[in-house]
N, C-alpha and C. Protein backbone atom coordinates (compact mmCIF):
# COMPACT_ATOMS: atom_id res chain seq x y z
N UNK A 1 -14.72 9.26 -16.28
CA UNK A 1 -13.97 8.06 -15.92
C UNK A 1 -14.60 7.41 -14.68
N UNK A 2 -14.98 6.09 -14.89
CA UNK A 2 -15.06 5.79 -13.48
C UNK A 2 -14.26 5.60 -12.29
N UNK A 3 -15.15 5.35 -11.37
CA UNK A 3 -14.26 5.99 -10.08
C UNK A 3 -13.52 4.50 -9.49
N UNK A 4 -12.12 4.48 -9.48
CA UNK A 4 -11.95 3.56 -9.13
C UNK A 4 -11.80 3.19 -7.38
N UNK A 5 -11.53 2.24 -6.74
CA UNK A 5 -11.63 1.93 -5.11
C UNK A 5 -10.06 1.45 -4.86
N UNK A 6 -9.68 1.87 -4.23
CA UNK A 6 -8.21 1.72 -3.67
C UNK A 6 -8.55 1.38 -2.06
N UNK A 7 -8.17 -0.08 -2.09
CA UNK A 7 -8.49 -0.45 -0.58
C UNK A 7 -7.07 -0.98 0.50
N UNK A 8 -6.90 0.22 1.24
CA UNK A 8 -5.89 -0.34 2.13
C UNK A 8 -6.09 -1.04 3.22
N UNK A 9 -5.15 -2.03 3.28
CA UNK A 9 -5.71 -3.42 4.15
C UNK A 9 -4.45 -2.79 5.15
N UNK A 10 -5.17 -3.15 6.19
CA UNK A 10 -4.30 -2.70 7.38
C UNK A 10 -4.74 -3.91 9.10
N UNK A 11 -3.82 -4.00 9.44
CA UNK A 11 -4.10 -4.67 11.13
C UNK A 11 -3.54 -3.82 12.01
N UNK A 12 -3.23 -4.77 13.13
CA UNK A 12 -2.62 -3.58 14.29
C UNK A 12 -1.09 -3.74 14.00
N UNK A 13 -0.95 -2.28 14.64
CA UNK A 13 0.59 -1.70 14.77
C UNK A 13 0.73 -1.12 13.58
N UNK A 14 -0.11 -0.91 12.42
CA UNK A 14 -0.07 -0.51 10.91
C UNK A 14 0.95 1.22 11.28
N UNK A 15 1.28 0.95 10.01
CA UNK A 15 2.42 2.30 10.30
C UNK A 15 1.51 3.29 8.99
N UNK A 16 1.25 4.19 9.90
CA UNK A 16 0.78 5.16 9.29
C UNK A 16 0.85 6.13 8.04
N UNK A 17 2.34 6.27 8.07
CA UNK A 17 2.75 6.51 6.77
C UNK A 17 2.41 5.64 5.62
N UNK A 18 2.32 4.64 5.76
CA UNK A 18 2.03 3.54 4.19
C UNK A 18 0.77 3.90 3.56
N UNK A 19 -0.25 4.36 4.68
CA UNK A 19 -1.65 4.40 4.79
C UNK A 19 -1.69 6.08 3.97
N UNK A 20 -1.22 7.20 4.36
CA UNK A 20 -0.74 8.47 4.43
C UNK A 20 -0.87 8.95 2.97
N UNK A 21 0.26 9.09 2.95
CA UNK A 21 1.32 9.25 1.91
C UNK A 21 1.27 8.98 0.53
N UNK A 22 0.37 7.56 0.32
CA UNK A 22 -0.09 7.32 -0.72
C UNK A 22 -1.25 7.57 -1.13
N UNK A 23 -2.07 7.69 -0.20
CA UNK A 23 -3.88 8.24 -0.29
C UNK A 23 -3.50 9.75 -0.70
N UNK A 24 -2.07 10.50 -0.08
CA UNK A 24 -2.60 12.27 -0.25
C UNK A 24 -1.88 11.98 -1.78
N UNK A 25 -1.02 11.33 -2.53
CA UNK A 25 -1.57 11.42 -3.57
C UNK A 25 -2.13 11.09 -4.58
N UNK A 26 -2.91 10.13 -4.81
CA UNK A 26 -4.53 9.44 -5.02
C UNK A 26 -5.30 11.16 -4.85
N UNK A 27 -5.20 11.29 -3.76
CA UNK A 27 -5.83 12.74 -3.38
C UNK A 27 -5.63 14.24 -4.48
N UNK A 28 -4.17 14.10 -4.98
CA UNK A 28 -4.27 14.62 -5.51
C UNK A 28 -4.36 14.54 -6.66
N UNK A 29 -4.03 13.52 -7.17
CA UNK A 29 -4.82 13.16 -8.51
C UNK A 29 -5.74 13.39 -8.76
N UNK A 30 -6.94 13.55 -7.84
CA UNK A 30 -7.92 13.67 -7.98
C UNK A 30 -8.31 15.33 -8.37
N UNK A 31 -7.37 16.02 -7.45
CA UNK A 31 -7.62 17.22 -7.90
C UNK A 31 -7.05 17.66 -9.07
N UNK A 32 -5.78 17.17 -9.68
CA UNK A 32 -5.48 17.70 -10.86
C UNK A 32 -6.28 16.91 -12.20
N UNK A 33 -6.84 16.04 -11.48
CA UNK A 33 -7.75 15.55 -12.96
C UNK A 33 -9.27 16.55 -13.11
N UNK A 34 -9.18 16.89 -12.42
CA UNK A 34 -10.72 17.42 -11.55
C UNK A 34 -12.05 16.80 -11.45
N UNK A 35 -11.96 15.82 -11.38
CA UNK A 35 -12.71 15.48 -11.21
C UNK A 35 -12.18 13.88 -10.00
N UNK A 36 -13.40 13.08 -9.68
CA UNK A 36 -13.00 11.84 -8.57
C UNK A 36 -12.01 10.23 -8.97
N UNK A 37 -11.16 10.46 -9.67
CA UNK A 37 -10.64 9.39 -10.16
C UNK A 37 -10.96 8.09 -9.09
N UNK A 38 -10.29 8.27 -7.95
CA UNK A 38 -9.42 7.43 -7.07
C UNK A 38 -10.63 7.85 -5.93
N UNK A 39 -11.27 6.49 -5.34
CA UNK A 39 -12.39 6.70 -3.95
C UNK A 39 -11.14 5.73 -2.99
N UNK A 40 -10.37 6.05 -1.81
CA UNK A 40 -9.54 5.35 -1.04
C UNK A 40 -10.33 5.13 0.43
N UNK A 41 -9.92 4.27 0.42
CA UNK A 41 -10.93 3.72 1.86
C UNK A 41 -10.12 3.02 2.35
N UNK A 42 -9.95 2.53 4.07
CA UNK A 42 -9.64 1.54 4.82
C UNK A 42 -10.35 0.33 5.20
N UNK A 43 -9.69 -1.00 5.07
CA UNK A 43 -10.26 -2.00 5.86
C UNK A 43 -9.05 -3.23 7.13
N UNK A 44 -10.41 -3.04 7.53
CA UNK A 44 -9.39 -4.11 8.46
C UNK A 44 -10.21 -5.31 9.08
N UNK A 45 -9.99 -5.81 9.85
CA UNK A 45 -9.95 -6.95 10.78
C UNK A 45 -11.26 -6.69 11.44
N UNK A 46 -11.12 -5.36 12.49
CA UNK A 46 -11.91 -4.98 13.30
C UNK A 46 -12.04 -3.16 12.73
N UNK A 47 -13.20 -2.26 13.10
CA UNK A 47 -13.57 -0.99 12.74
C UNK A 47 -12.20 -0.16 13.62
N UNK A 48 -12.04 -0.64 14.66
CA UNK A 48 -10.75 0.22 15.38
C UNK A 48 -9.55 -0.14 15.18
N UNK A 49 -8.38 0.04 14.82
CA UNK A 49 -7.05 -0.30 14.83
C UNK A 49 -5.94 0.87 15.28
N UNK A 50 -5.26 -0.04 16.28
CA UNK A 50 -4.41 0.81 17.25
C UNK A 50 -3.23 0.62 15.78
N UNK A 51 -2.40 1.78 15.77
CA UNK A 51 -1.35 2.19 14.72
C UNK A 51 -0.13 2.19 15.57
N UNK A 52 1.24 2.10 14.75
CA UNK A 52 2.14 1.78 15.66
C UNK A 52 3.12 3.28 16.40
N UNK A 53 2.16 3.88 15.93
CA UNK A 53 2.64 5.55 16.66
C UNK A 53 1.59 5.88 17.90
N UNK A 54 0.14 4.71 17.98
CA UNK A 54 -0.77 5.06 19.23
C UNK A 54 -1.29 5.77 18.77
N UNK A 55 -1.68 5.82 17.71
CA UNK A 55 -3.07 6.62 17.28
C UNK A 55 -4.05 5.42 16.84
N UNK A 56 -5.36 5.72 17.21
CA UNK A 56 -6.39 5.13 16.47
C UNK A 56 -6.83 5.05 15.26
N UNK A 57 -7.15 4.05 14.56
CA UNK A 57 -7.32 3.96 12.80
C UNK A 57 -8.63 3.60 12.98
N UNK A 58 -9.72 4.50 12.94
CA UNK A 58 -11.04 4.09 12.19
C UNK A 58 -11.27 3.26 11.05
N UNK A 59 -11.49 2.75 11.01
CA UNK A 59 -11.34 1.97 9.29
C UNK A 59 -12.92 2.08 8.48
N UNK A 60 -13.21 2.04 7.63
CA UNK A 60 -14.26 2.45 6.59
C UNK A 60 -14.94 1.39 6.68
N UNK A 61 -14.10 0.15 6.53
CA UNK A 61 -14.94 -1.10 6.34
C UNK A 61 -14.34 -1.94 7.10
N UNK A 62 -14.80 -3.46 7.73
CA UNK A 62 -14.75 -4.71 8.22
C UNK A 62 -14.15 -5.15 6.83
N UNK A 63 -13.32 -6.10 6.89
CA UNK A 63 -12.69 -6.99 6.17
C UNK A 63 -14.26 -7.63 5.35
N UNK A 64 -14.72 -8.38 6.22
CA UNK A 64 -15.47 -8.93 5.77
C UNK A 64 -17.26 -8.23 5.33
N UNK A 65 -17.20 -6.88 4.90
CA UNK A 65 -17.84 -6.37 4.55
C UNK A 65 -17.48 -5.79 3.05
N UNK A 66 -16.43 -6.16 3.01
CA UNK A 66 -15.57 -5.49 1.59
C UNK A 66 -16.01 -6.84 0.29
N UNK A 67 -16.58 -7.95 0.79
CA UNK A 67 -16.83 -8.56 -0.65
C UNK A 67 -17.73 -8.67 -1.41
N UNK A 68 -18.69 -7.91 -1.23
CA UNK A 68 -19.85 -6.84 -2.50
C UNK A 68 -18.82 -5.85 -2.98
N UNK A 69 -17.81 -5.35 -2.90
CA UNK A 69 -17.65 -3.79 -3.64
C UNK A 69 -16.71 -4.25 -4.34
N UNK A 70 -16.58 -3.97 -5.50
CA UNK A 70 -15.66 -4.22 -6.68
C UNK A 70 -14.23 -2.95 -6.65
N UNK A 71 -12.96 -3.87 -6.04
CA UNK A 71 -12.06 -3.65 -5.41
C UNK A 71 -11.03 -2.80 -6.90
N UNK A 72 -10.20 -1.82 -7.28
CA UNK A 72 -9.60 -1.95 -7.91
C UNK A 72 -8.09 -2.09 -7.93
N UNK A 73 -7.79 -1.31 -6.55
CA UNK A 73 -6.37 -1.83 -6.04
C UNK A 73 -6.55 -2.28 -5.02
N UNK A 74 -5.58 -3.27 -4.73
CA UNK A 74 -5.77 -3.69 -2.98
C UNK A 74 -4.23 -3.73 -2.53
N UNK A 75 -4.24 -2.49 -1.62
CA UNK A 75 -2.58 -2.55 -1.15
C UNK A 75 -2.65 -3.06 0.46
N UNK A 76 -1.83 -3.62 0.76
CA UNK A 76 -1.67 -4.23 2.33
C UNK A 76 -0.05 -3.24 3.07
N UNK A 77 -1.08 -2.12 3.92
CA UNK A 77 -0.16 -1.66 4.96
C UNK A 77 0.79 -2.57 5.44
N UNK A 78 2.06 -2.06 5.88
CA UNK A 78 3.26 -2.62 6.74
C UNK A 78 2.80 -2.38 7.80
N UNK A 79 3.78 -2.95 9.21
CA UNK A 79 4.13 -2.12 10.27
C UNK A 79 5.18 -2.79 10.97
N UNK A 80 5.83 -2.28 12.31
CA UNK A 80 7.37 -1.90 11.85
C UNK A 80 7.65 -3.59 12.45
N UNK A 81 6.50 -4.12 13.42
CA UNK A 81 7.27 -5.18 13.70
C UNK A 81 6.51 -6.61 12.90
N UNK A 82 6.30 -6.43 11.59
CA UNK A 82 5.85 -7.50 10.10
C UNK A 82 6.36 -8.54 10.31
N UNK A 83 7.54 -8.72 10.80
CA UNK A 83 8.57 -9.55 10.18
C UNK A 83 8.45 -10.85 11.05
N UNK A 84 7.99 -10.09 13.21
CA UNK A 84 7.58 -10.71 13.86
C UNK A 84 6.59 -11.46 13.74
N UNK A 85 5.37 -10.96 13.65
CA UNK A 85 4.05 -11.25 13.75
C UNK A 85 3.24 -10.93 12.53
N UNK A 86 3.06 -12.50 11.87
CA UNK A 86 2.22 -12.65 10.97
C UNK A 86 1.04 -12.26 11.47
N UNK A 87 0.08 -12.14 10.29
CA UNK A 87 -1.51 -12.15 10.81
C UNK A 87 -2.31 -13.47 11.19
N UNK A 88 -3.42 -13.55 11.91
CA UNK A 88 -4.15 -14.40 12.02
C UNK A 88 -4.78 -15.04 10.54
N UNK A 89 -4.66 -16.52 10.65
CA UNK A 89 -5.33 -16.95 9.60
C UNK A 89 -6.25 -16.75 8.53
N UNK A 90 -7.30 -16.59 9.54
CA UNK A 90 -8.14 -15.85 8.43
C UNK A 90 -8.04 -14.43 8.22
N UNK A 91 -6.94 -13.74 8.67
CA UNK A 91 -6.59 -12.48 7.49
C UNK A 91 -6.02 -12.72 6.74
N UNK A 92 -5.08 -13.79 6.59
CA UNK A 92 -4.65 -14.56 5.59
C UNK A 92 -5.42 -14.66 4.31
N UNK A 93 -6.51 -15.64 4.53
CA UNK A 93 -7.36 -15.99 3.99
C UNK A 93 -7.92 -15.55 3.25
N UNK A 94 -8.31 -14.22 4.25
CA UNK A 94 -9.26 -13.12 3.43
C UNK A 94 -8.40 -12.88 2.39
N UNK A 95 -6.97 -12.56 2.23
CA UNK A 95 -5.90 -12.04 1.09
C UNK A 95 -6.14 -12.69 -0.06
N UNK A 96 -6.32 -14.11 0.47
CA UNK A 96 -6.40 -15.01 -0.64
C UNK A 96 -7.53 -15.20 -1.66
N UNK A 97 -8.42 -15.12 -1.01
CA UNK A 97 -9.64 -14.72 -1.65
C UNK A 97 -9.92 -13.62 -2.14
N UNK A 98 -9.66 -12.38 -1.72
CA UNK A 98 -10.06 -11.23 -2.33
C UNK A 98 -9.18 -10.65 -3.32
N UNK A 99 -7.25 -10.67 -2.97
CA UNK A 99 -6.29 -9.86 -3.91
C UNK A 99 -6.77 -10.29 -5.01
N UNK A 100 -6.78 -11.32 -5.60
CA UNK A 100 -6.82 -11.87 -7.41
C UNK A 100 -8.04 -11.26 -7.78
N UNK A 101 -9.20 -10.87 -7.21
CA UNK A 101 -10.24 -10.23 -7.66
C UNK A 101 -10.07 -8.74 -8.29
N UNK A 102 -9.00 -8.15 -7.79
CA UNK A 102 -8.85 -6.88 -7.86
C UNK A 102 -7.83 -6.60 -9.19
N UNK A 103 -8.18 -5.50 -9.87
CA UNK A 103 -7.10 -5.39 -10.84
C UNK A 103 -5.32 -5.28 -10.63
N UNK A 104 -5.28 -5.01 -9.85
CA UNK A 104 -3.85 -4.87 -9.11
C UNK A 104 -3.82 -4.91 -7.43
N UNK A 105 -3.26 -5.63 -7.55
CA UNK A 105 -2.43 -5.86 -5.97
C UNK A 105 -1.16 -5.66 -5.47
N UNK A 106 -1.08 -5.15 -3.90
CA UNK A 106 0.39 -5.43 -3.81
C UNK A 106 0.62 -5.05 -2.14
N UNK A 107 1.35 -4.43 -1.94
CA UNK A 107 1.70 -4.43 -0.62
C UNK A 107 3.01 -3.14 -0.49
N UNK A 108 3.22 -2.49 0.87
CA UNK A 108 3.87 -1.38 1.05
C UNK A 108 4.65 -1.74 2.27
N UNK A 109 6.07 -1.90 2.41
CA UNK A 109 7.10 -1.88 3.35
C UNK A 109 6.65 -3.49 3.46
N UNK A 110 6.71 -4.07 5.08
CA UNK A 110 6.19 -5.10 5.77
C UNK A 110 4.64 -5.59 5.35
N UNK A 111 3.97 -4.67 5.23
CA UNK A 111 2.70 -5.51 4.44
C UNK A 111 2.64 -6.66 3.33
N UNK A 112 4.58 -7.21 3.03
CA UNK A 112 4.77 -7.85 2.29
C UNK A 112 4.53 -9.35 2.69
N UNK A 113 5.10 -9.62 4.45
CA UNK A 113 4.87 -10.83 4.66
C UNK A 113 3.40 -11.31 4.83
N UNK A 114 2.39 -10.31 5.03
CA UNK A 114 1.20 -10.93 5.30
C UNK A 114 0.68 -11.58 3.56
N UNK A 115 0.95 -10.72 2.65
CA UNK A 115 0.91 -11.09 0.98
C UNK A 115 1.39 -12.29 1.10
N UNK A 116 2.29 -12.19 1.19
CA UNK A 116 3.26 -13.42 0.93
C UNK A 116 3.05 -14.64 1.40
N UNK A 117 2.76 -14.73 2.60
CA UNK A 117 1.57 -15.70 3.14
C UNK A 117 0.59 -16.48 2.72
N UNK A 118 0.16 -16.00 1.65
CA UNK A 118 -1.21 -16.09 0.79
C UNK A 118 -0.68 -17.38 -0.59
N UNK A 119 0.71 -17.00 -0.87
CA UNK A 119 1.06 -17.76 -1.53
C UNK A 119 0.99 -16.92 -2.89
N UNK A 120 -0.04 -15.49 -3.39
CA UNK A 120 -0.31 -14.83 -4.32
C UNK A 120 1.17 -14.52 -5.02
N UNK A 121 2.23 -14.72 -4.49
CA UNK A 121 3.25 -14.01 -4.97
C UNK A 121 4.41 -14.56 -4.87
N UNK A 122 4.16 -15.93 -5.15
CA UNK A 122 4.88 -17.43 -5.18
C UNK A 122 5.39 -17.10 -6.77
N UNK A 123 6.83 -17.56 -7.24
CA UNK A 123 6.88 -16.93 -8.52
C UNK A 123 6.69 -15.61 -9.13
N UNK A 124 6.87 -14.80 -8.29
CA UNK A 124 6.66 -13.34 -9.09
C UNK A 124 7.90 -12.56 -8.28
N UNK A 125 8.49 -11.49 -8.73
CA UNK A 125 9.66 -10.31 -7.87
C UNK A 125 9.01 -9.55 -7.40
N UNK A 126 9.06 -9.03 -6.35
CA UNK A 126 8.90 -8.08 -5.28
C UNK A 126 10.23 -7.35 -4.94
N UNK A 127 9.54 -6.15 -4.18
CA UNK A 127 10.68 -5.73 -2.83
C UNK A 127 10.01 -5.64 -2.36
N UNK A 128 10.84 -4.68 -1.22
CA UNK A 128 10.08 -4.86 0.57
C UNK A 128 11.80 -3.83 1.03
N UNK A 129 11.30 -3.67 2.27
CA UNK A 129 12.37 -2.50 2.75
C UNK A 129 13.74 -3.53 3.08
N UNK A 130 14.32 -2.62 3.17
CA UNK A 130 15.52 -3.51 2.92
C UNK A 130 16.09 -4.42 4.23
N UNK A 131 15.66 -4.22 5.57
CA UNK A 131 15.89 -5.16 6.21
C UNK A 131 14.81 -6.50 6.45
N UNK A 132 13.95 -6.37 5.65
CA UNK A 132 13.26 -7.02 5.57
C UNK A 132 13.70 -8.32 4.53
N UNK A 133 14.39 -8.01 3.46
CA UNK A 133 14.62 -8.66 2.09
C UNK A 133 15.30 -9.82 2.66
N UNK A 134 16.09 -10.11 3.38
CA UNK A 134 16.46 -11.42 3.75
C UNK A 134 15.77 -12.56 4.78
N UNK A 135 14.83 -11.64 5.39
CA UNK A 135 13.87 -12.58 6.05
C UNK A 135 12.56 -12.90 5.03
N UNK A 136 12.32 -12.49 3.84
CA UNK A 136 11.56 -12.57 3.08
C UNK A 136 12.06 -13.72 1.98
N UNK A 137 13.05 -13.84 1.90
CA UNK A 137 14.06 -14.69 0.92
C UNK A 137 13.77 -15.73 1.56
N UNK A 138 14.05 -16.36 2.98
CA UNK A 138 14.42 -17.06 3.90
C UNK A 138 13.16 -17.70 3.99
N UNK A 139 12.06 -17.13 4.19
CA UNK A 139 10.82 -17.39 5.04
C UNK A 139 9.89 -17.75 3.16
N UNK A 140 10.00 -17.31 2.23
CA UNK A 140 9.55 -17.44 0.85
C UNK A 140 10.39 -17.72 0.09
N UNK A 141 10.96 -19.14 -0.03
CA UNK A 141 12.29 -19.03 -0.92
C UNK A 141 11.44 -19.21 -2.57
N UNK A 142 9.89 -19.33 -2.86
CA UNK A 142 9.28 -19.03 -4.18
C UNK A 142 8.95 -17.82 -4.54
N UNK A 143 9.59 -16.95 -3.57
CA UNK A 143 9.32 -15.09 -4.13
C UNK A 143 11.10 -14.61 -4.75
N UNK A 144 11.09 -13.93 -5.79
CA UNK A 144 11.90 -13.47 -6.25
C UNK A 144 11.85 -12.16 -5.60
N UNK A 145 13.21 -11.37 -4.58
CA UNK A 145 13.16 -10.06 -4.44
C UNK A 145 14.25 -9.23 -4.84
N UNK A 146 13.92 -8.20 -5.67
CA UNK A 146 14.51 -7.22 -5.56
C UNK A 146 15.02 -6.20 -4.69
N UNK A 147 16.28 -6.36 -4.47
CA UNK A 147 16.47 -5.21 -3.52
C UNK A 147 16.64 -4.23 -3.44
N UNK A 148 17.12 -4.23 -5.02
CA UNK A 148 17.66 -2.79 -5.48
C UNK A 148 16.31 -1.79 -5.49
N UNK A 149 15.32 -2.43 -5.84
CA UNK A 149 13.93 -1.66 -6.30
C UNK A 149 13.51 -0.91 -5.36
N UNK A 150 12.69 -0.24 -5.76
CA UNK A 150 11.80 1.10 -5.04
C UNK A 150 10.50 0.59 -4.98
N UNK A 151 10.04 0.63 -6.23
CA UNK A 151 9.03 0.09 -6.26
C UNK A 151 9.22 -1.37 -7.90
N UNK A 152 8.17 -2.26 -7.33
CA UNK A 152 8.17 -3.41 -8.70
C UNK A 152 7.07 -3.92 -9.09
N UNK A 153 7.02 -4.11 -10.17
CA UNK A 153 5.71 -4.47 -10.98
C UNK A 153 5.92 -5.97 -11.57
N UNK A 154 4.60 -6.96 -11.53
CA UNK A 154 4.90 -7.95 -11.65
C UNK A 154 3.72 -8.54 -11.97
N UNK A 155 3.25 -8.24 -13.17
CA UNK A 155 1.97 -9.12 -13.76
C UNK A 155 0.73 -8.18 -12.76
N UNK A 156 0.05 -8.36 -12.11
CA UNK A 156 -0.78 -7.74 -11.26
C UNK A 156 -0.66 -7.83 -10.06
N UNK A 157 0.69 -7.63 -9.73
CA UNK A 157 1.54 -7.42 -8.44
C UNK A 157 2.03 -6.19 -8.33
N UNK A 158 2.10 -5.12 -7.65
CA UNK A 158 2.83 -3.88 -7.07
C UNK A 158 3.12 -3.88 -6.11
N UNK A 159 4.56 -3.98 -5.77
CA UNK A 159 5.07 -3.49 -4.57
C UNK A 159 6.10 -2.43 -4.30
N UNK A 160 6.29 -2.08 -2.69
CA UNK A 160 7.11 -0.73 -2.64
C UNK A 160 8.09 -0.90 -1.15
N UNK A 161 9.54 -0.77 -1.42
CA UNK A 161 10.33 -0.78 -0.90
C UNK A 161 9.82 0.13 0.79
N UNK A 162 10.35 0.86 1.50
CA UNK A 162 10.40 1.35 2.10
C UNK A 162 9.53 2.26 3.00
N UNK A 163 9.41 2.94 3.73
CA UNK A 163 7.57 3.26 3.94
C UNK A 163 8.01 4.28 3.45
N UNK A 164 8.17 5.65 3.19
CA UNK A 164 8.27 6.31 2.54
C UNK A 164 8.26 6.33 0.33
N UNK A 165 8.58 4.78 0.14
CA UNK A 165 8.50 4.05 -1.18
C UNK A 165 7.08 4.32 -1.27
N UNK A 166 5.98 4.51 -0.41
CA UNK A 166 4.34 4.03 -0.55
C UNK A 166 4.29 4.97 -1.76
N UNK A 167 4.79 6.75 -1.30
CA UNK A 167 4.45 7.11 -2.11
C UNK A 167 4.86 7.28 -3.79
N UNK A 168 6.42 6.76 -4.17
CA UNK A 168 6.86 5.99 -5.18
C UNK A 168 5.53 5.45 -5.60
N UNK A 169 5.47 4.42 -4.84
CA UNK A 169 4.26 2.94 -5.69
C UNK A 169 3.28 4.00 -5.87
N UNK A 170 2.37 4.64 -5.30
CA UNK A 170 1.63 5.45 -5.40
C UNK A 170 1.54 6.72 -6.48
N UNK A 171 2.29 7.05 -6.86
CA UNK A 171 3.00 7.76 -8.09
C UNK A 171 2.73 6.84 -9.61
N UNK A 172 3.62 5.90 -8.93
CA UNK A 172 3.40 4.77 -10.49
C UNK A 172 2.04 4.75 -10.64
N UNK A 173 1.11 4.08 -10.11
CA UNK A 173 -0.12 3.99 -9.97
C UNK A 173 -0.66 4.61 -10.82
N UNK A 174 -0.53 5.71 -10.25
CA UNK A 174 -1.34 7.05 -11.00
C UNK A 174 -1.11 6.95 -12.40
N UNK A 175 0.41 6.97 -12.68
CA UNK A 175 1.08 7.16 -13.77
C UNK A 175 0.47 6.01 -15.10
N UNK A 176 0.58 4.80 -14.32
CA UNK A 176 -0.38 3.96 -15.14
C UNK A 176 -1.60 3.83 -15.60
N UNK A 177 -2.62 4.63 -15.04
CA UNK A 177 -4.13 4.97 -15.16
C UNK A 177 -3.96 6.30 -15.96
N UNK A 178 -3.52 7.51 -15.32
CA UNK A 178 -4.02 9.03 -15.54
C UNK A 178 -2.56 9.49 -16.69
N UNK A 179 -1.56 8.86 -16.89
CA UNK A 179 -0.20 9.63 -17.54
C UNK A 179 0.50 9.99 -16.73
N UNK A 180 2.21 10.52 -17.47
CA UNK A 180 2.78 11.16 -16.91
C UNK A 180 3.02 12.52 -16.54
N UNK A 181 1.67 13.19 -17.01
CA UNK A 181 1.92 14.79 -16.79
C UNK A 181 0.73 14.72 -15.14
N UNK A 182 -0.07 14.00 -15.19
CA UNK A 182 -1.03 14.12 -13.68
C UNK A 182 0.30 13.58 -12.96
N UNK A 183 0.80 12.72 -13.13
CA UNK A 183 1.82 11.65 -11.79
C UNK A 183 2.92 12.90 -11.67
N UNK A 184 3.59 13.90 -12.59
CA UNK A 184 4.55 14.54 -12.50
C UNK A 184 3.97 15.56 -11.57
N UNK A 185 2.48 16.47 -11.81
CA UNK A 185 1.62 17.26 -10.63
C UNK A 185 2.13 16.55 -9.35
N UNK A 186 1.39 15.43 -9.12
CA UNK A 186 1.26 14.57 -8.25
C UNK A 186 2.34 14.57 -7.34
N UNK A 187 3.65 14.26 -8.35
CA UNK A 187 4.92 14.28 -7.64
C UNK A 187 5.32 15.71 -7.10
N UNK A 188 5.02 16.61 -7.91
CA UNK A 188 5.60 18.03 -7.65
C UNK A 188 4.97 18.20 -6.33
N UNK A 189 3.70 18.33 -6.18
CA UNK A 189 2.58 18.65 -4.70
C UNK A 189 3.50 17.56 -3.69
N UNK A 190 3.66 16.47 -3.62
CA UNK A 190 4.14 15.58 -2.71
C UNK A 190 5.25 16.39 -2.34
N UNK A 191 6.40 15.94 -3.08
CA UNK A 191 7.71 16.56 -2.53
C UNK A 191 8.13 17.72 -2.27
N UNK A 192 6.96 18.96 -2.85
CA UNK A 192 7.18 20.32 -2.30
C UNK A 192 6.47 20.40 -0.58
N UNK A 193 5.56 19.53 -0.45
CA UNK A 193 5.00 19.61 1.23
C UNK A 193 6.05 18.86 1.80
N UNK A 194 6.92 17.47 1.73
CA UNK A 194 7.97 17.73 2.24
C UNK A 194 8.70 18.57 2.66
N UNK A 195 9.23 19.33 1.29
CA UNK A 195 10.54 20.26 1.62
C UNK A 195 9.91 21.51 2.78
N UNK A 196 8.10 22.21 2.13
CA UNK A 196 8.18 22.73 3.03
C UNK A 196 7.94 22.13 4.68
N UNK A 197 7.76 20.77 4.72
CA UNK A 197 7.63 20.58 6.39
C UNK A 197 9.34 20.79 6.76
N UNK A 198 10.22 20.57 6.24
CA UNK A 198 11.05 20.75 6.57
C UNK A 198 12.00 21.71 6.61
N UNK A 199 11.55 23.20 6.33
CA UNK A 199 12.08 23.92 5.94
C UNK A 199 12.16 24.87 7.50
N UNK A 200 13.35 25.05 7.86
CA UNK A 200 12.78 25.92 9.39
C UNK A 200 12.47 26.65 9.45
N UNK A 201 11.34 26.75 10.40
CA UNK A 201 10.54 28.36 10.77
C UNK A 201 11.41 29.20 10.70
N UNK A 202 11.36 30.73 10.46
CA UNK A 202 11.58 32.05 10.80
C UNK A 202 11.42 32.23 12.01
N UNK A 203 12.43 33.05 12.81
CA UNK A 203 12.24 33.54 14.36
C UNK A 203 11.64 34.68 14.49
């Protein structure tokens, strides 16, 4: 199978989890297919991006180094304050030009208003986390949103409710390329490293 490119678009304050969560399982898809389905990479703006927990995000690629490589998803990180601060124009721009190239697009939590921006998703349903959904209504009254949704599919649109939703959308994903017995792996590995991060130590 060829290998497809999953490119997460990210700026500053990007919340880490969106970025996370959905790559480990891409990641593991990869291992239960055995072989490299899914190549996931970062791009951004600039090679460094401060994250909104203060960690540094290396990124793989410059925005504008990403238009030789034949894109197959292009998801756009949230972060927590989206709703405030759009991106600069020409990250805009870049959206506009590059999402429609890609076989699927979409966006995770707050990574919705920078999409949305673009105009790509004028006429189509989305979600987005839920305090977000009324400033998204308000600010795009040509986006249809779902609120109820987790995740939504919309012609070659994907999006995902909540940051923790990434890995929902990320699940589907899979599920749509590889079946439902890799996405059910997929799911099982995810939500068992949950339970065990949360499981309390022994004294």
């Amino acid at each position: 199978m060829t290998e497809l490119l999953v490119v997460f678009v990210v700026n500053h304050n990007v919340q880490l989890m969106d970025i996370a969560g959905p790559a480990d399982v891409f990641a593991e898809a990869n291992t239960l297919r055995g072989e490299p389905v899914y190549r996931c990479v970062i791009a951004a703006p600039q090679k460094s991006i401060r994250s909104s927990c203060g960690f540094v995000v290396q990124a793989d690629y410059c925005l504008k180094d990403l238009n030789t490589l034949c894109i197959d998803t292009l998801l756009v990180a949230g972060a927590p304050d989206a709703v405030h601060s759009l991106p600069a124009p020409d990250f805009i721009q870049w959206l506009c030009d590059t999402a429609p190239q890609a076989r699927r697009f979409g966006s995770i939590c707050g990574g919705v208003f920078a999409l949305a921006a673009t105009g790509l998703l004028n006429n189509r349903t989305i979600t987005t986390h839920w305090a977000d959904v009324e400033p998204v209504r308000q600010r795009f009254p040509a986006i249809a949103v779902n609120a109820d949704s987790i995740v939504e599919e919309d012609g070659p649109v994907r999006t995902a409710a909540g940051v923790s939703s990434g890995l929902d959308l990320a699940l589907a994903l899979v599920r749509e390329d590889l079946g439902e017995k890799i996405a059910r792996g997929c799911r099982s590995a995810a939500y068992s490293l949950l339970q065990t991060a949360r499981r309390p130590k022994a004294i």
